[in-house]
Protein backbone atom coordinates (compact mmCIF):
# COMPACT_ATOMS: atom_id res chain seq x y z
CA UNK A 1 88.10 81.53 109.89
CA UNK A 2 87.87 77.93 109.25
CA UNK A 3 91.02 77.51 111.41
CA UNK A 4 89.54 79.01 114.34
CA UNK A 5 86.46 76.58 113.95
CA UNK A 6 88.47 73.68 114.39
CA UNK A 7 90.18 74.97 117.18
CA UNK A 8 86.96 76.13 118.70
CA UNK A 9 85.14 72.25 118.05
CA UNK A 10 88.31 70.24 119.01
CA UNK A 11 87.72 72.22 122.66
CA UNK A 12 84.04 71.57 122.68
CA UNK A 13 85.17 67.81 122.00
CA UNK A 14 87.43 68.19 124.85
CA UNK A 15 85.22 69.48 127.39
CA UNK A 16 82.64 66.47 126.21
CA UNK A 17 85.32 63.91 126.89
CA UNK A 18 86.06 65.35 130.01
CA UNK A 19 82.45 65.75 131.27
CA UNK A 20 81.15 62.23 129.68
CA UNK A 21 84.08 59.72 129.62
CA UNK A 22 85.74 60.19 133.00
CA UNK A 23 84.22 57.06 134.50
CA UNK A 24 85.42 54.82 131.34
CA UNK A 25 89.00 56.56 131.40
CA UNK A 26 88.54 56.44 135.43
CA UNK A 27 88.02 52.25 135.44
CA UNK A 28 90.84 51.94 132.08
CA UNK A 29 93.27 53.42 134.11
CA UNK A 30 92.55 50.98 137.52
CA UNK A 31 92.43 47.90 135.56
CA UNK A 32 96.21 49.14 134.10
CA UNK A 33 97.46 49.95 137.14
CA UNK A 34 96.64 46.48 138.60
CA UNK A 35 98.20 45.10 135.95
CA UNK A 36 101.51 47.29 135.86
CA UNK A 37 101.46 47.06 139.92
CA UNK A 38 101.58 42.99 138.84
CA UNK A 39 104.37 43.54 135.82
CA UNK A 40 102.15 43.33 133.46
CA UNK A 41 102.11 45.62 130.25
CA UNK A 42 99.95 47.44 128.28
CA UNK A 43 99.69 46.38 124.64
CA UNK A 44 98.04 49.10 121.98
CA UNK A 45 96.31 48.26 118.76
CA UNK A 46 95.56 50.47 115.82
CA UNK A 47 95.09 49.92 111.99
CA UNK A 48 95.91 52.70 109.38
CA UNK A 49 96.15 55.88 110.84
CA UNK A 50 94.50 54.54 114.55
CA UNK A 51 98.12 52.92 114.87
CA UNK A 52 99.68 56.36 115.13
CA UNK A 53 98.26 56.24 118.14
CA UNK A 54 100.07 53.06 119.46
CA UNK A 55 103.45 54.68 117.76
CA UNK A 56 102.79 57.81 120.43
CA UNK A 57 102.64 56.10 123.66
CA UNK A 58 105.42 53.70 122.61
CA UNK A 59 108.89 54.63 124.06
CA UNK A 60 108.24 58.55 124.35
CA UNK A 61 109.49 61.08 126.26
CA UNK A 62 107.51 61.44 129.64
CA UNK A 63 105.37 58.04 128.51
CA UNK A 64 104.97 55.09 130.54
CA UNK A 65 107.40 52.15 129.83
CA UNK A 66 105.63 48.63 130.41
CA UNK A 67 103.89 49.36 127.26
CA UNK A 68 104.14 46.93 124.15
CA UNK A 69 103.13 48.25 120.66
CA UNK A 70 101.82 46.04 118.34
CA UNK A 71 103.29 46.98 115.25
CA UNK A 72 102.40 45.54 112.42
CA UNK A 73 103.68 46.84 109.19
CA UNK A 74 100.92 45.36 106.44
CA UNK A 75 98.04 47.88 108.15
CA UNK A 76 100.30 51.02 108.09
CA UNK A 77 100.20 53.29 105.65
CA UNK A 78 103.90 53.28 104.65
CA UNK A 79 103.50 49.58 102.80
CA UNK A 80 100.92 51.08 100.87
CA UNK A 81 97.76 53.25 101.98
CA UNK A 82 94.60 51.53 99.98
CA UNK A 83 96.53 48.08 101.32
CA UNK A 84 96.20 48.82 104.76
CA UNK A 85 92.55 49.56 104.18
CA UNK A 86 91.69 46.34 102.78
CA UNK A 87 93.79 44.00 105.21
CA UNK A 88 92.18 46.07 108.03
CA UNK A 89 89.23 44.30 106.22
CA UNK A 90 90.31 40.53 106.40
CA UNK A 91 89.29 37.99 108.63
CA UNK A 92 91.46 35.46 110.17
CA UNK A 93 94.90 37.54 110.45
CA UNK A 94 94.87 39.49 113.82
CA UNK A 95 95.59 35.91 115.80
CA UNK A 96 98.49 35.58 113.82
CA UNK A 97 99.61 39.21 114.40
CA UNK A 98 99.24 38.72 118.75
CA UNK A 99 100.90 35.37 118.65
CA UNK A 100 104.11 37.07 117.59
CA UNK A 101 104.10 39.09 120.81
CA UNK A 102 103.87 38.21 124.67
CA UNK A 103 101.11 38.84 126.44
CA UNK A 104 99.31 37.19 129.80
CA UNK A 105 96.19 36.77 131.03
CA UNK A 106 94.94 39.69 133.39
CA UNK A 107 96.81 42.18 131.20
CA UNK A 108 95.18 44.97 129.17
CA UNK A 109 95.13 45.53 125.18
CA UNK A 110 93.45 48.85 124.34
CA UNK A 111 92.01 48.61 120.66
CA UNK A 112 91.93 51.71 118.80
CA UNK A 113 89.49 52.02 115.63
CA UNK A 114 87.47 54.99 114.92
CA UNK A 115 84.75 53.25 113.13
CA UNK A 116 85.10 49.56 114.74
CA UNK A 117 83.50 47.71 112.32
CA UNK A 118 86.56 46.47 110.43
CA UNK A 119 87.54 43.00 110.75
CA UNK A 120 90.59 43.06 111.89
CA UNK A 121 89.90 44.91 115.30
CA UNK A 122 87.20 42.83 115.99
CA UNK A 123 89.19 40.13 115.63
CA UNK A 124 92.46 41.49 117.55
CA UNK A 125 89.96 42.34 120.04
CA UNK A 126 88.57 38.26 119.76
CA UNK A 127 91.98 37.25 120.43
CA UNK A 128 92.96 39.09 123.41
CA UNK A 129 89.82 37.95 125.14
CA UNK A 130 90.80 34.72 123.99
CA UNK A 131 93.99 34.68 126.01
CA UNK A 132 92.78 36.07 128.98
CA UNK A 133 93.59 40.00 128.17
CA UNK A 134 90.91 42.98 129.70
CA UNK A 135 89.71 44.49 126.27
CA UNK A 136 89.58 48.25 126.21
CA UNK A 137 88.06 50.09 122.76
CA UNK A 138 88.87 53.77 122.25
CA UNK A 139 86.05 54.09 119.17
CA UNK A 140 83.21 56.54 118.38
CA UNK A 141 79.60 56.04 119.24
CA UNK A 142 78.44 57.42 115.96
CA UNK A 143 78.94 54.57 113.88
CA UNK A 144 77.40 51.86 116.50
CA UNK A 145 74.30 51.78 113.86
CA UNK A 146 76.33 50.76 111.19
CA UNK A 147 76.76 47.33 109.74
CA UNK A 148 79.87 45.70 110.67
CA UNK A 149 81.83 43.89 108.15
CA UNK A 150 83.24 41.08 110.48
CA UNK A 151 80.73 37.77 109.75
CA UNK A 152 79.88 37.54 113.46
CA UNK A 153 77.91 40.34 113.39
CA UNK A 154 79.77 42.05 115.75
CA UNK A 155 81.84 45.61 116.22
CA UNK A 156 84.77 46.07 118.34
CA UNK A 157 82.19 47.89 121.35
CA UNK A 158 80.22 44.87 120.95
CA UNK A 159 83.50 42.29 122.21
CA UNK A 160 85.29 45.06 124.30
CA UNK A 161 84.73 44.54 127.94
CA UNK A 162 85.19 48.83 128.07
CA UNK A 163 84.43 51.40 125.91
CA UNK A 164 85.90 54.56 125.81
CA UNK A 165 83.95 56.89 123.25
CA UNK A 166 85.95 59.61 121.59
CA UNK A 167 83.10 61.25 120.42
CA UNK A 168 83.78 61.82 116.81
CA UNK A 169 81.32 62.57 113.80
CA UNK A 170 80.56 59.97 111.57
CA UNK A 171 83.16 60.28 108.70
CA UNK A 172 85.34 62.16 111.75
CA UNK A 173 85.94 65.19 109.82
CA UNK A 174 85.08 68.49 111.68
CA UNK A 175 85.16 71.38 109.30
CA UNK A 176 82.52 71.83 106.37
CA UNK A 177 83.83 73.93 103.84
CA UNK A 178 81.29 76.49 102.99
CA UNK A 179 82.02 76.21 98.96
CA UNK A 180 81.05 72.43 98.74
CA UNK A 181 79.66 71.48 101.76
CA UNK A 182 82.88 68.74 102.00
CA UNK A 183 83.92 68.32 105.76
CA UNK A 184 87.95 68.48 106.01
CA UNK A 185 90.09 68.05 109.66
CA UNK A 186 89.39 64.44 111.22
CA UNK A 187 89.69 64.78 115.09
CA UNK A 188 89.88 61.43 115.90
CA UNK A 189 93.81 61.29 116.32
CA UNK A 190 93.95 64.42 118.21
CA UNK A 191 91.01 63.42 120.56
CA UNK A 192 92.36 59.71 120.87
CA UNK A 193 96.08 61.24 122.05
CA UNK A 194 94.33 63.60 124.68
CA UNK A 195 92.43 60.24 126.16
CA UNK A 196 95.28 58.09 126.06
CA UNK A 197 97.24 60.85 127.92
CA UNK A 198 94.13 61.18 130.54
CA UNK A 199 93.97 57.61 130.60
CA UNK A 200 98.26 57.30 131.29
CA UNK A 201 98.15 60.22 133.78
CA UNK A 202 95.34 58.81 136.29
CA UNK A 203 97.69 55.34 135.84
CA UNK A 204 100.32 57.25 136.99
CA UNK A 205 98.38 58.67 139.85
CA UNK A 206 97.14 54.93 141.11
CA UNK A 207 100.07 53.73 141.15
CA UNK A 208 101.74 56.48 142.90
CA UNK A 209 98.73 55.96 145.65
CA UNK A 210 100.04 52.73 145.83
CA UNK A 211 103.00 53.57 147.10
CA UNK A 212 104.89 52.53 143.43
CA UNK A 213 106.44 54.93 141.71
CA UNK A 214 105.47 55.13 137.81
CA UNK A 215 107.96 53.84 135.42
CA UNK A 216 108.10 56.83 133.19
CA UNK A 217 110.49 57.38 130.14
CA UNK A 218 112.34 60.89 130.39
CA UNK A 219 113.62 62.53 127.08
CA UNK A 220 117.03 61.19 125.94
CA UNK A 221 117.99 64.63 125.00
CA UNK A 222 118.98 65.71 128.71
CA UNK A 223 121.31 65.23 130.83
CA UNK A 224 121.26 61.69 132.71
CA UNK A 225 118.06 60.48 129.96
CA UNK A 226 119.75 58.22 127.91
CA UNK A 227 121.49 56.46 131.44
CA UNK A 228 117.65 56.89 132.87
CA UNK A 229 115.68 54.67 130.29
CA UNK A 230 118.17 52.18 129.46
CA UNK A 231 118.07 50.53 132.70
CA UNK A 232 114.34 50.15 132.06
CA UNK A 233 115.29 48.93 128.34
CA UNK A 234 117.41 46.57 129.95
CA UNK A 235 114.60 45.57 132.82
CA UNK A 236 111.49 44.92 129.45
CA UNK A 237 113.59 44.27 126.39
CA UNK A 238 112.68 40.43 126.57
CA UNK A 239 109.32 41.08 126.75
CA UNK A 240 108.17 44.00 124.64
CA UNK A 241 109.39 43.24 121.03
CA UNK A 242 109.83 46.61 119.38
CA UNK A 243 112.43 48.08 121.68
């Protein structure tokens, strides 16, 4: 069943992480924990459907707080799908986009683009370097051969000071359907959660070596979790825009 072989790949993708992208999630996590152990925050980055990515670590249920989502609504899919493919395309707009949110030097943006040849990560990535942020790309490897379309010449892996490779086929789909040969179920979304999580946990676990305890969002649906992560609402609201 094709089911079943999507299950069966998305584990074999799993394992792969696990075995070849410890070290990269391993060093991620240290350079976040500095920062966090610091004050600083975590900003996330992701065009189209990448920035579903950014939504799921944002103010969730058993997610870490000091992290600032960049949001912006002209590259999600809600204002219009084919326009949030072509502005993912245009130069000179991702400085505007981090200038509308607070970051510091020594702090780390993770830039999330499947493909990272689009302009705009390249760009976002440009930016954060710019002021002093520790770039981190969650991309695949499989489309490092192709040609970029930012005018430097560059891709996202190329500016990122880490790379965390998620492994995904080029065109990410995982399924080819036996009637046409068409390949169905992209992975990249799926994949990118379980790294972000891996990456979060071992964050969690240097801090915690540290002697500081993780700030961690509980679910506002018990008892006590509303009380629990408003008084770290109250402690980031100034500085993380979306809350």
């Amino acid at each position: 069943m094709l089911a079943y072989k999507f299950v069966s790949t998305m584990m074999d993708h799993i394992e792969l992480i696990t075995r070849e992208e410890s070290e990269s999630i391993n060093k991620a996590a240290e350079w976040i924990a500095d920062s966090i152990a610091k004050d600083g925050l975590l900003h996330l980055f992701g065009c189209g459907h990448s920035h579903l990515l950014v939504e799921d670590f944002f103010y969730r249920a058993g997610g870490m707080v000091p992290v600032n989502a960049i949001l912006e609504t002209s590259i999600m899919l809600h204002e219009g799908a084919v326009k949030s493919s072509k502005v993912e395309r245009m130069s000179g707009y991702a400085e505007h986009i981090l200038d509308n949110y607070i970051v510091h030097p020594g702090e780390v943006i993770i830039v999330i683009s499947n493909s990272g040849i689009n302009s705009l990560p390249v760009e976002m990535a440009m930016a954060a370097k710019a002021k002093g942020l520790k770039v981190v790309a969650l991309c695949s490897s499989a489309y490092s051969g192709d040609e970029t379309r930012h005018h430097s010449g560059h891709r996202l892996r190329d500016i990122a000071d880490l790379v965390i490779d998620n492994h995904m086929p080029h065109g990410d789909a995982l399924v080819e359907l036996p009637s046409s040969g068409v390949k169905m179920a992209s992975g990249s979304t799926a994949i990118g959660s379980i790294i972000l999580n891996m990456v979060m946990t071992s964050v969690a676990e240097k801090l915690i070596d540290r002697g500081i305890e993780p700030p961690i969002y509980v679910s506002g649906n018990i008892s006590g979790g509303f009380e629990h992560n408003q008084a770290y609402i109250d402690r980031y609201r100034s500085r993380i825009k979306h809350l």
